[in-house]
Protein backbone atom coordinates (compact mmCIF):
# COMPACT_ATOMS: atom_id res chain seq x y z
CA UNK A 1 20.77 8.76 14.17
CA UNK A 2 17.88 8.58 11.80
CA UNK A 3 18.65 6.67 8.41
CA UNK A 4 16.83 6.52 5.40
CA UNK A 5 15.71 2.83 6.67
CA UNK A 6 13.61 4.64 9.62
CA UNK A 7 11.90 6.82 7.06
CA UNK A 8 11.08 3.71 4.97
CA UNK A 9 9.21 2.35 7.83
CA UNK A 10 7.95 5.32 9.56
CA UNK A 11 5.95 6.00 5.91
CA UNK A 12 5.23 2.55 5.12
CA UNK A 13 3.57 2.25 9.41
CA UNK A 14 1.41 5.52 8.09
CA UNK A 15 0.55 3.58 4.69
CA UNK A 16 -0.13 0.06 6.32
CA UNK A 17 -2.42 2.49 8.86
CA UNK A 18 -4.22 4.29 5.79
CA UNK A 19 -5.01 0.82 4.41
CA UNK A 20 -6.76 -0.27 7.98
CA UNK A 21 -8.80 3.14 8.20
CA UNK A 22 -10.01 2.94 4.54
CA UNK A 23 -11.20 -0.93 4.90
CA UNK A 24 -12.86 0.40 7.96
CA UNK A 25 -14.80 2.99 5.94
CA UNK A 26 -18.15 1.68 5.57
CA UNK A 27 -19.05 5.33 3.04
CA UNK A 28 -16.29 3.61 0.52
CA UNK A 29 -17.38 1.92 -2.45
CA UNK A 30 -14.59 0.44 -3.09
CA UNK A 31 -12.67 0.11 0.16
CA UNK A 32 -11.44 -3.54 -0.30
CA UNK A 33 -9.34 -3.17 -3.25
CA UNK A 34 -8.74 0.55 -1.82
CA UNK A 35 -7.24 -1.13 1.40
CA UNK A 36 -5.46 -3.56 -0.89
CA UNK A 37 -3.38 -0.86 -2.88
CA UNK A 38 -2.05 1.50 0.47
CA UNK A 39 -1.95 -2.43 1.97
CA UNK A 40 0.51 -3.48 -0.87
CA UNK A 41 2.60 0.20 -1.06
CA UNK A 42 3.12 -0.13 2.46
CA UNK A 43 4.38 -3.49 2.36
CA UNK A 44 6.92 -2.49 -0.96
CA UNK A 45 8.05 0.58 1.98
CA UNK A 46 8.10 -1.81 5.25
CA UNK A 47 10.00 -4.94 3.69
CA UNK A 48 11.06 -3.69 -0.17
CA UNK A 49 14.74 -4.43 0.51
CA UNK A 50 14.29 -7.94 1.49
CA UNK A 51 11.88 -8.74 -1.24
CA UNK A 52 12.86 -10.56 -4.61
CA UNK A 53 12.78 -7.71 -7.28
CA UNK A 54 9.73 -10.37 -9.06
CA UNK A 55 7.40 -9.72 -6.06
CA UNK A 56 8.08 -6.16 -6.26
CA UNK A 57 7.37 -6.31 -10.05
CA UNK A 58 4.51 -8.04 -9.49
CA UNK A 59 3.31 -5.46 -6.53
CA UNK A 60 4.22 -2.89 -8.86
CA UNK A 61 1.81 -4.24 -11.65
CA UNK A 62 -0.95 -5.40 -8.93
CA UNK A 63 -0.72 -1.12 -7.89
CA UNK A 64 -1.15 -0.14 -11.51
CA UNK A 65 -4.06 -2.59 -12.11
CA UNK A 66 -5.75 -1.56 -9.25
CA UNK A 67 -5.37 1.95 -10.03
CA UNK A 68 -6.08 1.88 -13.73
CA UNK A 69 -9.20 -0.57 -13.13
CA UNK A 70 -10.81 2.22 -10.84
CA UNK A 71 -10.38 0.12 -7.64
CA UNK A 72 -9.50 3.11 -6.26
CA UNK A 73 -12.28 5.72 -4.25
CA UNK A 74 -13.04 8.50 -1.56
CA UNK A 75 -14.80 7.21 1.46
């Protein structure tokens, strides 16, 4: 039976892969701190439940810097 755990991981194994194709992107500006925001969502979806709630605060805030700072870019 599929739980809601499988889904977790099944989109945070996409994410973790969307962070190694945009660090691979040579066209990207930005592609390091690009890499490092899908890098840290997919971590909050592959291990969020055994995670103290500060380091997903802190992930949380490190997503919204990164984002608001324009780290962010199309390859």
């Amino acid at each position: 039976m599929i739980t809601l755990q499988h889904v977790y991981a099944l989109a945070g194994l996409f994410l973790l892969a969307c962070a190694l194709q945009t660090l691979r992107d040579r066209g990207n500006p930005r592609r390091v701190s690009s890499a490092l925001f899908w890098a840290l969502l997919a971590v909050g979806f592959l291990a969020g439940d055994r995670l103290p709630s500060e380091a997903m605060g802190a992930g949380v805030v490190a997503l919204a810097l990164i984002a608001g700072c324009g780290g962010l870019r199309t390859g």
